[in-house]
C-alpha atoms as a PDB file:
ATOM      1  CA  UNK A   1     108.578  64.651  96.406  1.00  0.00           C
ATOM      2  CA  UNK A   2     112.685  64.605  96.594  1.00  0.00           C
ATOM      3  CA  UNK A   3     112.357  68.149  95.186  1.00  0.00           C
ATOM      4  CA  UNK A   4     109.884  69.373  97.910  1.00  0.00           C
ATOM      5  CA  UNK A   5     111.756  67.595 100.836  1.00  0.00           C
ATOM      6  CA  UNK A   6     114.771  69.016  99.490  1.00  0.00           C
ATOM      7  CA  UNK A   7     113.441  72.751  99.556  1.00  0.00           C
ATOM      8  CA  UNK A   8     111.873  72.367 102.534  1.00  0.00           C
ATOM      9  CA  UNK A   9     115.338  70.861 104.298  1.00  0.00           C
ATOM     10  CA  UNK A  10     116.883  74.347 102.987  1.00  0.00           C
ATOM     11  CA  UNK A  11     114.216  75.989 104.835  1.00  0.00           C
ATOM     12  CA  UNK A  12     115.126  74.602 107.928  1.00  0.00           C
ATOM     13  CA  UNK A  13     118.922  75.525 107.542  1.00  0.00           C
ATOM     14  CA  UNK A  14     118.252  78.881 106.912  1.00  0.00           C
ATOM     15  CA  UNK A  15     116.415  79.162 110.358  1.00  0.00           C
ATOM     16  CA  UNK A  16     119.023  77.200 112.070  1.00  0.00           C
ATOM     17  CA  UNK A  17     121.747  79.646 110.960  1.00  0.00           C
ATOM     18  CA  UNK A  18     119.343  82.149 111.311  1.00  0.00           C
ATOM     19  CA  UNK A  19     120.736  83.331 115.377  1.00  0.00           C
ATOM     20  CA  UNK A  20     124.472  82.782 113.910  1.00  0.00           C
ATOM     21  CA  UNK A  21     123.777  85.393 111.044  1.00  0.00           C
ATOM     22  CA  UNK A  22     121.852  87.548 113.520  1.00  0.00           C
ATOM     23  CA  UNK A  23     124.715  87.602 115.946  1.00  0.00           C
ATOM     24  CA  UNK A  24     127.114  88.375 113.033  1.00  0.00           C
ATOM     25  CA  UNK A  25     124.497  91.777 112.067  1.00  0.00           C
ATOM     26  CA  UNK A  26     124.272  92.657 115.183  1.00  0.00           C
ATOM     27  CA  UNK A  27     120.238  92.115 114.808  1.00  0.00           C
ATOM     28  CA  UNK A  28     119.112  90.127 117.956  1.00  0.00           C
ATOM     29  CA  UNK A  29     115.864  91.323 117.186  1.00  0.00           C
ATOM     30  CA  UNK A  30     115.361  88.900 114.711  1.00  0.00           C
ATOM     31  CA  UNK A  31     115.525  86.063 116.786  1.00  0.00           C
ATOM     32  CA  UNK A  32     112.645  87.265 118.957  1.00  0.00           C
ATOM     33  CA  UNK A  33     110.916  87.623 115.999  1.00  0.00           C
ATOM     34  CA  UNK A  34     111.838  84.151 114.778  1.00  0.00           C
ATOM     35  CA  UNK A  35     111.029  82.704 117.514  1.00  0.00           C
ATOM     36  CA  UNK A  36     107.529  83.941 117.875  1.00  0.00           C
ATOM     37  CA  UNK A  37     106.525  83.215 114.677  1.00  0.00           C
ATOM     38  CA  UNK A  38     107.567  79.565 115.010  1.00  0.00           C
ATOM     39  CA  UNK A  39     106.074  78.829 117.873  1.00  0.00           C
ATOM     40  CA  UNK A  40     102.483  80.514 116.113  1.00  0.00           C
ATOM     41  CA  UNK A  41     103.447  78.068 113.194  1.00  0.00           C
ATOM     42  CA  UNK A  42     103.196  75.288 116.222  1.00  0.00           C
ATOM     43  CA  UNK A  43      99.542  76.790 116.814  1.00  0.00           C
ATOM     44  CA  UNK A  44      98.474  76.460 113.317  1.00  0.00           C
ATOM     45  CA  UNK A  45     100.230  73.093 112.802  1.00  0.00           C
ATOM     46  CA  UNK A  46      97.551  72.139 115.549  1.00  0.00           C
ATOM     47  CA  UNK A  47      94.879  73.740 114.134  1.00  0.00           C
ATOM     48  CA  UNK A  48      95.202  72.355 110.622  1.00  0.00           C
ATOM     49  CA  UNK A  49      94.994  68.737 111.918  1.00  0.00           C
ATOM     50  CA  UNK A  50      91.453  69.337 112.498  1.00  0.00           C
ATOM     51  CA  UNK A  51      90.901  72.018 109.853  1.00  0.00           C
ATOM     52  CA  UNK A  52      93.060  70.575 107.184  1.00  0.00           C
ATOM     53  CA  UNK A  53      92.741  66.924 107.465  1.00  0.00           C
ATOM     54  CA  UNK A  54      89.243  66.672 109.290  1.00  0.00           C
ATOM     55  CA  UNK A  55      87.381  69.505 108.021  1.00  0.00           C
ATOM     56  CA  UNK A  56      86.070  71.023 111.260  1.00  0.00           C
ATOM     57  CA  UNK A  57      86.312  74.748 111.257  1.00  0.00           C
ATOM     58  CA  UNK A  58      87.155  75.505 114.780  1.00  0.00           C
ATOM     59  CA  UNK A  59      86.487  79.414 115.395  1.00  0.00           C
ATOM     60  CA  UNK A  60      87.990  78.720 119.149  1.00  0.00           C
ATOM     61  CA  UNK A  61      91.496  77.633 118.781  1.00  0.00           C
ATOM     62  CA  UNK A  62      93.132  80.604 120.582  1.00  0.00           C
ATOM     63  CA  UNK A  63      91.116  78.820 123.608  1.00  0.00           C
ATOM     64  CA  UNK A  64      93.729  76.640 124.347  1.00  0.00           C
ATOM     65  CA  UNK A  65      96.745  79.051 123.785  1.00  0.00           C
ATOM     66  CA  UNK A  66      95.668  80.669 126.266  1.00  0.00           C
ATOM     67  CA  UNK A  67      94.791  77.848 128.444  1.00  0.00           C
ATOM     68  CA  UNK A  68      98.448  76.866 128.076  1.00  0.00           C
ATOM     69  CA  UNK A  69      99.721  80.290 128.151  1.00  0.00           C
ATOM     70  CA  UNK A  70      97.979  80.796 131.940  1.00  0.00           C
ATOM     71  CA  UNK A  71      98.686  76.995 133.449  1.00  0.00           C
ATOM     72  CA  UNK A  72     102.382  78.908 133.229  1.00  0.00           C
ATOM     73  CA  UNK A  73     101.632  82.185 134.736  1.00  0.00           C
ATOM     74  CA  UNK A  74      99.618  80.773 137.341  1.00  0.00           C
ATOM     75  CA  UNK A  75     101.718  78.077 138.010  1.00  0.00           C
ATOM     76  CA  UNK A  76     104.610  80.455 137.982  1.00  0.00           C
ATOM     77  CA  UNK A  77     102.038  83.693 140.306  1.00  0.00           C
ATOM     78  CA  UNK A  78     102.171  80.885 143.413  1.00  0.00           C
ATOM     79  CA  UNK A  79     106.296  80.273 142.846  1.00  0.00           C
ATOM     80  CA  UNK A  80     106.095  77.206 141.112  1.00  0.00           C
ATOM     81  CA  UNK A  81     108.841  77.362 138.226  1.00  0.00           C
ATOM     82  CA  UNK A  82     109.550  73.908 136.918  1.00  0.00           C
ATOM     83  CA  UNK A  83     109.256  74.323 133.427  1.00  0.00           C
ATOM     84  CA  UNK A  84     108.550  70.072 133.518  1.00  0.00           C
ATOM     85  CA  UNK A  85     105.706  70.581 135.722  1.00  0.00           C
ATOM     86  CA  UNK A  86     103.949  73.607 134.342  1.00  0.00           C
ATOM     87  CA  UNK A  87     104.612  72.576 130.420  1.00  0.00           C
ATOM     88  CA  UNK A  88     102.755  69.025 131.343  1.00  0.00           C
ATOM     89  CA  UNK A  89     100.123  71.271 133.083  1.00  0.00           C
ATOM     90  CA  UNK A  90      99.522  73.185 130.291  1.00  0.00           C
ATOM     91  CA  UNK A  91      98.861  70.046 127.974  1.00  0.00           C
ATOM     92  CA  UNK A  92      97.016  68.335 129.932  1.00  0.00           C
ATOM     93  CA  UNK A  93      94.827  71.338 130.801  1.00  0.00           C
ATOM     94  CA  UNK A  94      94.185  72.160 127.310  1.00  0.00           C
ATOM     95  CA  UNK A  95      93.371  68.420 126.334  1.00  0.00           C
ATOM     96  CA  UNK A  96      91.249  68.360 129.260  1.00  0.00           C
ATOM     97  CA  UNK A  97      89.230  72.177 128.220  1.00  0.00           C
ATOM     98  CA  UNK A  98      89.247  70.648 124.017  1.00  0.00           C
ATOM     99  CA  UNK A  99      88.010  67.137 125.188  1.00  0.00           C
ATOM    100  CA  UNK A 100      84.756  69.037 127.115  1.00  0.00           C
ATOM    101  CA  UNK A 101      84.533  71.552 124.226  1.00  0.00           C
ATOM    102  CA  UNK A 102      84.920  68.918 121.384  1.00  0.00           C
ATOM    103  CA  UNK A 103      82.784  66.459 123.130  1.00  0.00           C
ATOM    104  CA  UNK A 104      79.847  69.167 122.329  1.00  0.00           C
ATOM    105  CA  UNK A 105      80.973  70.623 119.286  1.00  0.00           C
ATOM    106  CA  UNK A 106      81.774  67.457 117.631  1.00  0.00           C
ATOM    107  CA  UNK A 107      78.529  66.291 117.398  1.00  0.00           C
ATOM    108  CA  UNK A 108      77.317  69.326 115.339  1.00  0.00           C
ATOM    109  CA  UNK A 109      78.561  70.690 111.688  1.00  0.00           C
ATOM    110  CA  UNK A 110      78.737  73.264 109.894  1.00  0.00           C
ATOM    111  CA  UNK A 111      77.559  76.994 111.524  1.00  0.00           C
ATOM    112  CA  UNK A 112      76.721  75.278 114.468  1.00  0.00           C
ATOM    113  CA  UNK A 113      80.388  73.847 115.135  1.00  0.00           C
ATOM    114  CA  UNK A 114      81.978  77.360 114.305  1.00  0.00           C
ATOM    115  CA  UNK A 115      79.466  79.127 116.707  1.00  0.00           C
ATOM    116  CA  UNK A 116      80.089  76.771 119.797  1.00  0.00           C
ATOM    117  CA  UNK A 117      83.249  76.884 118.937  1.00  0.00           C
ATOM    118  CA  UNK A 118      83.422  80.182 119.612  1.00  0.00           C
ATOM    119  CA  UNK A 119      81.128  80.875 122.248  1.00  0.00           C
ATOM    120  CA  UNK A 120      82.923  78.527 124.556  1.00  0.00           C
ATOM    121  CA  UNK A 121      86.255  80.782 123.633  1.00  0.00           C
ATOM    122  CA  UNK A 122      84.417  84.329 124.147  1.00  0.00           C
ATOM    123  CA  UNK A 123      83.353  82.625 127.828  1.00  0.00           C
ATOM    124  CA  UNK A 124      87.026  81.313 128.632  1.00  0.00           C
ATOM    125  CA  UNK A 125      87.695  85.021 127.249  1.00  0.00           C
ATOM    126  CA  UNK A 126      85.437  86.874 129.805  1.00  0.00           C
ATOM    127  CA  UNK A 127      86.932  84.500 132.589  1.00  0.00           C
ATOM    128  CA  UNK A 128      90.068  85.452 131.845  1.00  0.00           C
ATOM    129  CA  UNK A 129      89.161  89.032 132.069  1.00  0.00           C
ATOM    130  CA  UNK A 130      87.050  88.928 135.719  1.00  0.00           C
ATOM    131  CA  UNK A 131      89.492  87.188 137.553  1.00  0.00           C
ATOM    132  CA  UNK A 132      91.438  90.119 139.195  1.00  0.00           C
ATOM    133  CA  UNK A 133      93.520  87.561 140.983  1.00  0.00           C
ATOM    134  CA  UNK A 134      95.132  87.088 138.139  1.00  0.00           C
ATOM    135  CA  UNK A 135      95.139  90.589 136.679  1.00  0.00           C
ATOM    136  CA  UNK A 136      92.236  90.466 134.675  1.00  0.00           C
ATOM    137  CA  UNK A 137      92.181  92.625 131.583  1.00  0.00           C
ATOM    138  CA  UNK A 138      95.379  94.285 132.523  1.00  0.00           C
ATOM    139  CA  UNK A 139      96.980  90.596 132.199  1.00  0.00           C
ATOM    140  CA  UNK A 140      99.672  88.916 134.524  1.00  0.00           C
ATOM    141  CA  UNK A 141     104.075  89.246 134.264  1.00  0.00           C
ATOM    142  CA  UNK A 142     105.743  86.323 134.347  1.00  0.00           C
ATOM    143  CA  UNK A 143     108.530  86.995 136.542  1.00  0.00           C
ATOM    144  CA  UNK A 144     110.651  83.951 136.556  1.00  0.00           C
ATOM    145  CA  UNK A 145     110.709  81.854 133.250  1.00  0.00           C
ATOM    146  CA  UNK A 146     109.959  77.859 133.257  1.00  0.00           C
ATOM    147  CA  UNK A 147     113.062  76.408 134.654  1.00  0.00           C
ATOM    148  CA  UNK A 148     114.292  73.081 133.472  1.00  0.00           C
ATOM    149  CA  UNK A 149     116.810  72.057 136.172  1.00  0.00           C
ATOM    150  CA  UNK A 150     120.126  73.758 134.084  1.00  0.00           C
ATOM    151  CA  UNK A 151     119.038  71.481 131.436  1.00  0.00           C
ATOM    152  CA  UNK A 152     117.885  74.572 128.919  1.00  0.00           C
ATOM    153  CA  UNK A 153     117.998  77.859 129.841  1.00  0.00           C
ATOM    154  CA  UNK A 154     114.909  79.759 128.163  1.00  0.00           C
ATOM    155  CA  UNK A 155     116.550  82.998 129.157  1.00  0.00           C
ATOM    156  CA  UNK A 156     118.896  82.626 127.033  1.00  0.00           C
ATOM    157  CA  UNK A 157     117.266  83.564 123.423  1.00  0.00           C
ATOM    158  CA  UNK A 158     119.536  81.840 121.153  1.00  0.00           C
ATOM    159  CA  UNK A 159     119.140  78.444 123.557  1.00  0.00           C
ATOM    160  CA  UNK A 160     115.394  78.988 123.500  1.00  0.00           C
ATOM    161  CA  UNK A 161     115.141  79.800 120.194  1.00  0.00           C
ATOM    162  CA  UNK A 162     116.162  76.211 119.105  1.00  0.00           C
ATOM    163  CA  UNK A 163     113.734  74.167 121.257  1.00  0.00           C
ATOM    164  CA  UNK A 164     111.037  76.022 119.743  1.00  0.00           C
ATOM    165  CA  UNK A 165     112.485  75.373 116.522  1.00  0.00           C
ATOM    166  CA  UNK A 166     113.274  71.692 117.441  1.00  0.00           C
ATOM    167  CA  UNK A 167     109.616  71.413 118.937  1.00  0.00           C
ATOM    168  CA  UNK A 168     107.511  73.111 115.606  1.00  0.00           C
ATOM    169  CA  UNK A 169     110.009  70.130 113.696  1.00  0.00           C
ATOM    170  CA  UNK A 170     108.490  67.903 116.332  1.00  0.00           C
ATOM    171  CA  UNK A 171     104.992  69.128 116.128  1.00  0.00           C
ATOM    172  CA  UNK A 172     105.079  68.832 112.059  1.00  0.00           C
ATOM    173  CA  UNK A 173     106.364  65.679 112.266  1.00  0.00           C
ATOM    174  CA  UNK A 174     104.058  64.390 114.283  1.00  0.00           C
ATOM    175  CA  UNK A 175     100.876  65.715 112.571  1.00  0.00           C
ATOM    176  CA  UNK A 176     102.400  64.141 109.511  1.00  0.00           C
ATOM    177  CA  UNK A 177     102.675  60.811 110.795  1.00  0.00           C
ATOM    178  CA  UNK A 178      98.994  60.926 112.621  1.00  0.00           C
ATOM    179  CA  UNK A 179      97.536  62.182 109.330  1.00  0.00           C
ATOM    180  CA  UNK A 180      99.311  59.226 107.114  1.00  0.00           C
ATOM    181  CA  UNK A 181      98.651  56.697 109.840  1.00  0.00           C
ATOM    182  CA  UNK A 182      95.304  54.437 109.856  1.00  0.00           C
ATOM    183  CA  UNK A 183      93.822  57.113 112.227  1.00  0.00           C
ATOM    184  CA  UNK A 184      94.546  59.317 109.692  1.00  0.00           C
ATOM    185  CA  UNK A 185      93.320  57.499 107.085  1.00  0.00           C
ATOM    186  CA  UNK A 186      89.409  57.533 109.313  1.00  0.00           C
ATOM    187  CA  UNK A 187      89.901  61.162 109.972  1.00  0.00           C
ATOM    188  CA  UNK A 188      89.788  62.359 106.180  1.00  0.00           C
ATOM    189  CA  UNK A 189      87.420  59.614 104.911  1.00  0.00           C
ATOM    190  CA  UNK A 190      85.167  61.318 107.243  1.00  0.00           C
ATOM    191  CA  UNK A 191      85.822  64.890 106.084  1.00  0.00           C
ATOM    192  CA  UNK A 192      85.459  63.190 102.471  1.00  0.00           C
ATOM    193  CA  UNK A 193      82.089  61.864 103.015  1.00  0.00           C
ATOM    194  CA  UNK A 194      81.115  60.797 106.331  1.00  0.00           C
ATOM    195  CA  UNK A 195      77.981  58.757 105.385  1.00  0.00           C
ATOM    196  CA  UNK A 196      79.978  56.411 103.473  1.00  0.00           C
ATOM    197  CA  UNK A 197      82.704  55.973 106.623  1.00  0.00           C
ATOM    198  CA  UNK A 198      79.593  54.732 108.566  1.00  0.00           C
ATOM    199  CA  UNK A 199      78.627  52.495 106.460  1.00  0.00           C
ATOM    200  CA  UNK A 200      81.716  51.015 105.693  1.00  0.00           C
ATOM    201  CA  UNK A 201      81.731  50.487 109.123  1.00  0.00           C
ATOM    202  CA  UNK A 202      83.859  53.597 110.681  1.00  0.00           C
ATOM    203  CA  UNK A 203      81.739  56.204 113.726  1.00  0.00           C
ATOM    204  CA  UNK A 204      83.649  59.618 112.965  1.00  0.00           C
ATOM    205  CA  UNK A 205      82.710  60.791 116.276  1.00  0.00           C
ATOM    206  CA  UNK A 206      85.525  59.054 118.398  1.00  0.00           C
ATOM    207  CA  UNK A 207      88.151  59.576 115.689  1.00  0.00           C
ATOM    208  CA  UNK A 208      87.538  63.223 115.318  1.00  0.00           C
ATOM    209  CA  UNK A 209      87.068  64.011 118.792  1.00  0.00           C
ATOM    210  CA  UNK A 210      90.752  62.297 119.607  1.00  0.00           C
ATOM    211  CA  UNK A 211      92.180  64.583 116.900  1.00  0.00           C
ATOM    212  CA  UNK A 212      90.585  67.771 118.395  1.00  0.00           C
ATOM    213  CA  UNK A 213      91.907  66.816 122.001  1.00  0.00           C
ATOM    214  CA  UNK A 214      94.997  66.455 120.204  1.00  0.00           C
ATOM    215  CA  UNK A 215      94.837  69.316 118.527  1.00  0.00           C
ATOM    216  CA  UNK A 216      94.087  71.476 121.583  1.00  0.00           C
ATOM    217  CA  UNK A 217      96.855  69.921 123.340  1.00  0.00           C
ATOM    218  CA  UNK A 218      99.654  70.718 120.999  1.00  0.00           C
ATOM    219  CA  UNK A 219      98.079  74.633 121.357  1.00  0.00           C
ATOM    220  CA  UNK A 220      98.437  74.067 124.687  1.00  0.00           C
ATOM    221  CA  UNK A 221     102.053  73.464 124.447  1.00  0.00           C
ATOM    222  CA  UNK A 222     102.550  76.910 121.825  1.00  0.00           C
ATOM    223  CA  UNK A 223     100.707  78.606 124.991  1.00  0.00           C
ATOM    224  CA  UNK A 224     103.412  77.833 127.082  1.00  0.00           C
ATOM    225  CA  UNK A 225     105.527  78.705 125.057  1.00  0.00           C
ATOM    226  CA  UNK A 226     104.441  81.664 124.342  1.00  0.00           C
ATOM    227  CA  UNK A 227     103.820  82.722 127.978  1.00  0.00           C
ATOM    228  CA  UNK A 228     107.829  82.654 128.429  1.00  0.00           C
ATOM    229  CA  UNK A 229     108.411  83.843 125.058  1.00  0.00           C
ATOM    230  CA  UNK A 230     106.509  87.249 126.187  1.00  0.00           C
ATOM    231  CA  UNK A 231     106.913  86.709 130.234  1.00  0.00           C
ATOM    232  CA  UNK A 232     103.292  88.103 130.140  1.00  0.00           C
ATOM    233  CA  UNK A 233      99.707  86.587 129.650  1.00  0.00           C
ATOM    234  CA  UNK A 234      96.807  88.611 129.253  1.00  0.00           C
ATOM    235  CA  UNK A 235      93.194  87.167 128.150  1.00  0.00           C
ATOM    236  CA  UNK A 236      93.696  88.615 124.385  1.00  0.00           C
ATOM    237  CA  UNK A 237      95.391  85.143 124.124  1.00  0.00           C
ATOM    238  CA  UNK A 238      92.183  83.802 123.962  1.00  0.00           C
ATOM    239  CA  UNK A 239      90.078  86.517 121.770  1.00  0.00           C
ATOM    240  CA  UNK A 240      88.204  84.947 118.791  1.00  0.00           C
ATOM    241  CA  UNK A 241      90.722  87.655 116.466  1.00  0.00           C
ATOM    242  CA  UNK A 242      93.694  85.452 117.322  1.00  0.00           C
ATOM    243  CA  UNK A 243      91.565  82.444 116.857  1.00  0.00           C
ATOM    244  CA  UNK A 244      91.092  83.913 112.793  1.00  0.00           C
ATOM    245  CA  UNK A 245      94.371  84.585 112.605  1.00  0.00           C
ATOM    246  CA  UNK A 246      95.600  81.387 113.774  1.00  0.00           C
ATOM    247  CA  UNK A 247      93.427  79.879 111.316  1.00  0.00           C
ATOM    248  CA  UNK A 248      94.489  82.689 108.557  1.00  0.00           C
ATOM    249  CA  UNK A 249      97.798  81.139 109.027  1.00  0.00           C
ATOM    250  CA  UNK A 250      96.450  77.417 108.266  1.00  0.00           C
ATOM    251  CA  UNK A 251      94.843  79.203 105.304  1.00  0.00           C
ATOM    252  CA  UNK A 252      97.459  81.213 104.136  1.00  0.00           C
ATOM    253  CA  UNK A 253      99.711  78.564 104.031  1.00  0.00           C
ATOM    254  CA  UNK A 254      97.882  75.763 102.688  1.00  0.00           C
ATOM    255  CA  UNK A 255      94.909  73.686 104.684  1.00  0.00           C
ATOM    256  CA  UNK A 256      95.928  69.755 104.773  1.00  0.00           C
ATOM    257  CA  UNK A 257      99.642  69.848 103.725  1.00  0.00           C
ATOM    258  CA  UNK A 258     102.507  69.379 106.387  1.00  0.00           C
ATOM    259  CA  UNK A 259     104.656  72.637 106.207  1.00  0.00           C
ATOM    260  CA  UNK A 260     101.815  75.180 104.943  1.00  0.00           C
ATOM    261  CA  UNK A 261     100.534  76.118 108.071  1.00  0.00           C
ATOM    262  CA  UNK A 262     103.976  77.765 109.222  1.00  0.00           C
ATOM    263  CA  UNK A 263     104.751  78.507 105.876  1.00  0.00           C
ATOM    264  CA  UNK A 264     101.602  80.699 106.804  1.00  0.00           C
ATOM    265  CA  UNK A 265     102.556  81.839 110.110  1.00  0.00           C
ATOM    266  CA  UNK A 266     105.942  82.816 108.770  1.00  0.00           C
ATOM    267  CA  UNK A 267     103.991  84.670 105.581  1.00  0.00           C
ATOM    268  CA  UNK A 268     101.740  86.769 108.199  1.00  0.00           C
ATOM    269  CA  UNK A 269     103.900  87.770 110.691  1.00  0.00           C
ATOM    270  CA  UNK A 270     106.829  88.828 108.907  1.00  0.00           C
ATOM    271  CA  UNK A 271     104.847  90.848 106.427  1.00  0.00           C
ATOM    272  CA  UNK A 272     102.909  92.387 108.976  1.00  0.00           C
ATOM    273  CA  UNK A 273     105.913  93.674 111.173  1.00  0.00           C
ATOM    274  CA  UNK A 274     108.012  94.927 107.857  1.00  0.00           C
ATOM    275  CA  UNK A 275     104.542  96.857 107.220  1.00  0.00           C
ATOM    276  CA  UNK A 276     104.447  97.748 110.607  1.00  0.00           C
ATOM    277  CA  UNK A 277     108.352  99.278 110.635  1.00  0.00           C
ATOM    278  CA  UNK A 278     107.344 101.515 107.601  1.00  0.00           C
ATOM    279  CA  UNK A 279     104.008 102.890 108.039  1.00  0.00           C
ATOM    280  CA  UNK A 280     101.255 103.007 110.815  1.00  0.00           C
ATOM    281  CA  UNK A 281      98.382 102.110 108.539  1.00  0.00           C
ATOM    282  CA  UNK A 282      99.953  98.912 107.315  1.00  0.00           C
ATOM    283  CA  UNK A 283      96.855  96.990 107.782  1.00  0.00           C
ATOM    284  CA  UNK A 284      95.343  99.116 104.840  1.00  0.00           C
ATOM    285  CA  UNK A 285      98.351  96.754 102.637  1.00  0.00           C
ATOM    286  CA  UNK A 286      98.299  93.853 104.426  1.00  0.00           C
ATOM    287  CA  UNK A 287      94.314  93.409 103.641  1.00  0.00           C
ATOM    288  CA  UNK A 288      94.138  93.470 100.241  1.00  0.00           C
ATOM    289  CA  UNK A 289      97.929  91.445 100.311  1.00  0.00           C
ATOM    290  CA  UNK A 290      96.472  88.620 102.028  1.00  0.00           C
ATOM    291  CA  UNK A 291      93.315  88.900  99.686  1.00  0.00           C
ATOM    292  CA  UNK A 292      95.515  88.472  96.429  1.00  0.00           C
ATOM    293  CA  UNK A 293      97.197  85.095  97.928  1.00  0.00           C
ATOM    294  CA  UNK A 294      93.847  83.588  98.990  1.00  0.00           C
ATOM    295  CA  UNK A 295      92.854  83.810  95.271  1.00  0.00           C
ATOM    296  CA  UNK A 296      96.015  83.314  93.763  1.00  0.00           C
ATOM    297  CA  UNK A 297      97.531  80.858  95.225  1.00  0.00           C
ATOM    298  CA  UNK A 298      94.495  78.184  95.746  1.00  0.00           C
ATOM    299  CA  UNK A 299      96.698  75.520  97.781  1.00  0.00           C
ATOM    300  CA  UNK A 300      98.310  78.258  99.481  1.00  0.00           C
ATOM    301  CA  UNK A 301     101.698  78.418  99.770  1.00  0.00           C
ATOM    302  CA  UNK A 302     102.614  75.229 100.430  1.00  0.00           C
ATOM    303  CA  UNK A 303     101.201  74.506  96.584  1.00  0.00           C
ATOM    304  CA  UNK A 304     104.052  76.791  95.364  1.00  0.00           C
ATOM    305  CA  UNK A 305     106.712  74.105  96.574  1.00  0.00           C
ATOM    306  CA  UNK A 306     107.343  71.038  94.110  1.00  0.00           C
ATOM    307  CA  UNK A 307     104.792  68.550  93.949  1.00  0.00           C
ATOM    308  CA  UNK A 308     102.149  71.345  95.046  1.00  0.00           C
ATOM    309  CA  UNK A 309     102.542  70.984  98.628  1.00  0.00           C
ATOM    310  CA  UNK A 310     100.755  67.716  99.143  1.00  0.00           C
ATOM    311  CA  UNK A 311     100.608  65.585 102.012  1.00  0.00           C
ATOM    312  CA  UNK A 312      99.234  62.060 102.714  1.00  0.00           C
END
């Protein structure tokens, strides 16, 4: 475990340093890049509280990025810019959207939970696309970035760059401590053997429905992120692609361990824009890359760190 903490505490002095040693090489493109992979490792840290530790396969997580992502642009489309305002909008909207989704869902397994899952994602989807208001397919610019009273200026990359980094810390953290709490401690029982939970006296239902509000919420927050990070939002946010991606990442890096789902965002996205810079068919080697890890590395990559990666 002191190994594992200790690698992992590496990790996260390499990215702090990372701006310094991008400034230094001239590379400020690395930063962006950075930055939007971390706050997709915030995503899948959401995601794998539900997927890793409570065994629902949600196949509509990119639901509430995008929920997040527009609370911002539509906040920021009428000339409402505090960043306070529209990040607690995008929260609580994406709690609110998860909480009538889950409360549905929920109470089915299985195929059933993936397909409402993502049927209620394809609708937000073709909402997204037929409001014109809003730009519809062709998406909506951001024009002024979520201002936090000279607090943090997001405009400035290196500045934002470390609150996402500081908040994906946060996020981790607190997944960690909800998973190895009593709450916790109900929410894999359940994914262990859910007959036995009830008659020991535990419902799932109320348990596993708080951890996919939850869930959605902290997506809600990489939304919003995400929406300034790109100063655009567009309804592909939402698309059930990024939702198998998302949970690609949680997959990649290993399901029901702290770290691995940004080890997994950080796996996927950086191999797929190297691939990208050298050829234009680089999802002909990313494919069958991706394949070889999945039956390689069984615990994903998180099970490549001392002590295998686990958690709780």
């Amino acid at each position: 475990m002191r190994a594992r903490n200790l690698v992992l505490a590496a990790c996260v002095l390499v990215l702090a340093a990372a701006p310094l040693v991008a400034a230094a090489l001239g590379q400020a493109y690395y930063v962006e890049l950075l930055r939007r992979v971390m706050i997709f490792g915030i995503a899948a840290a959401s995601l794998n509280l539900i997927l890793g530790y409570g065994g629902l396969v949600s196949f509509g997580h990119a639901a509430y990025l995008g929920v997040g992502g527009y609370a911002v642009g539509i906040l920021a489309f009428y000339g409402v810019n505090n960043g306070w305002l529209q990040w607690t909008v995008a929260i609580l909207a994406s709690a609110l959207v998860s909480l009538a989704i889950g409360a549905i869902s929920v109470r089915t397994r299985g195929i059933y939970f993936i397909m409402i899952t993502l049927a209620f994602t394809q609708m937000l989807y073709y909402l997204g696309i037929s409001v014109e208001e809003y730009g519809g397919d062709d998406g909506l610019r951001i024009k002024v970035k979520s201002q936090f009273s000279g607090l943090i200026d997001l405009n400035d990359p290196v500045a934002y760059y470390y609150l996402v980094l500081a908040l994906l810390l946060g996020v981790i953290y607190l997944v960690h401590r909800l998973v190895n709490s009593r709450f916790g401690m109900v929410l894999r029982a359940a994914r262990s053997n859910e007959a036995r939970s009830r008659a020991i006296g535990f419902s799932p239902y109320p348990y596993q429905l708080a951890a996919f509000v939850i869930s959605g919420a902290l997506c809600g927050l990489a939304g919003a992120l995400y929406a300034n990070h790109t100063s655009f939002i567009t309804p592909e946010y939402m698309h059930w692609t990024r939702s198998g991606e998302i949970m690609f990442m949680v997959i990649l890096g290993g399901m029901g361990t702290a770290a691995g789902p940004a080890l997994g965002a950080f796996a996927l996205l950086i191999v797929e824009d190297l691939l990208a810079g050298w050829t234009q068919h680089w999802q002909v080697i990313l494919g069958p890359l991706l394949v070889l890890c999945v039956l390689f590395f069984k615990r994903g990559l998180a099970g490549l760190l001392p002590g295998g990666g686990k958690d709780g």
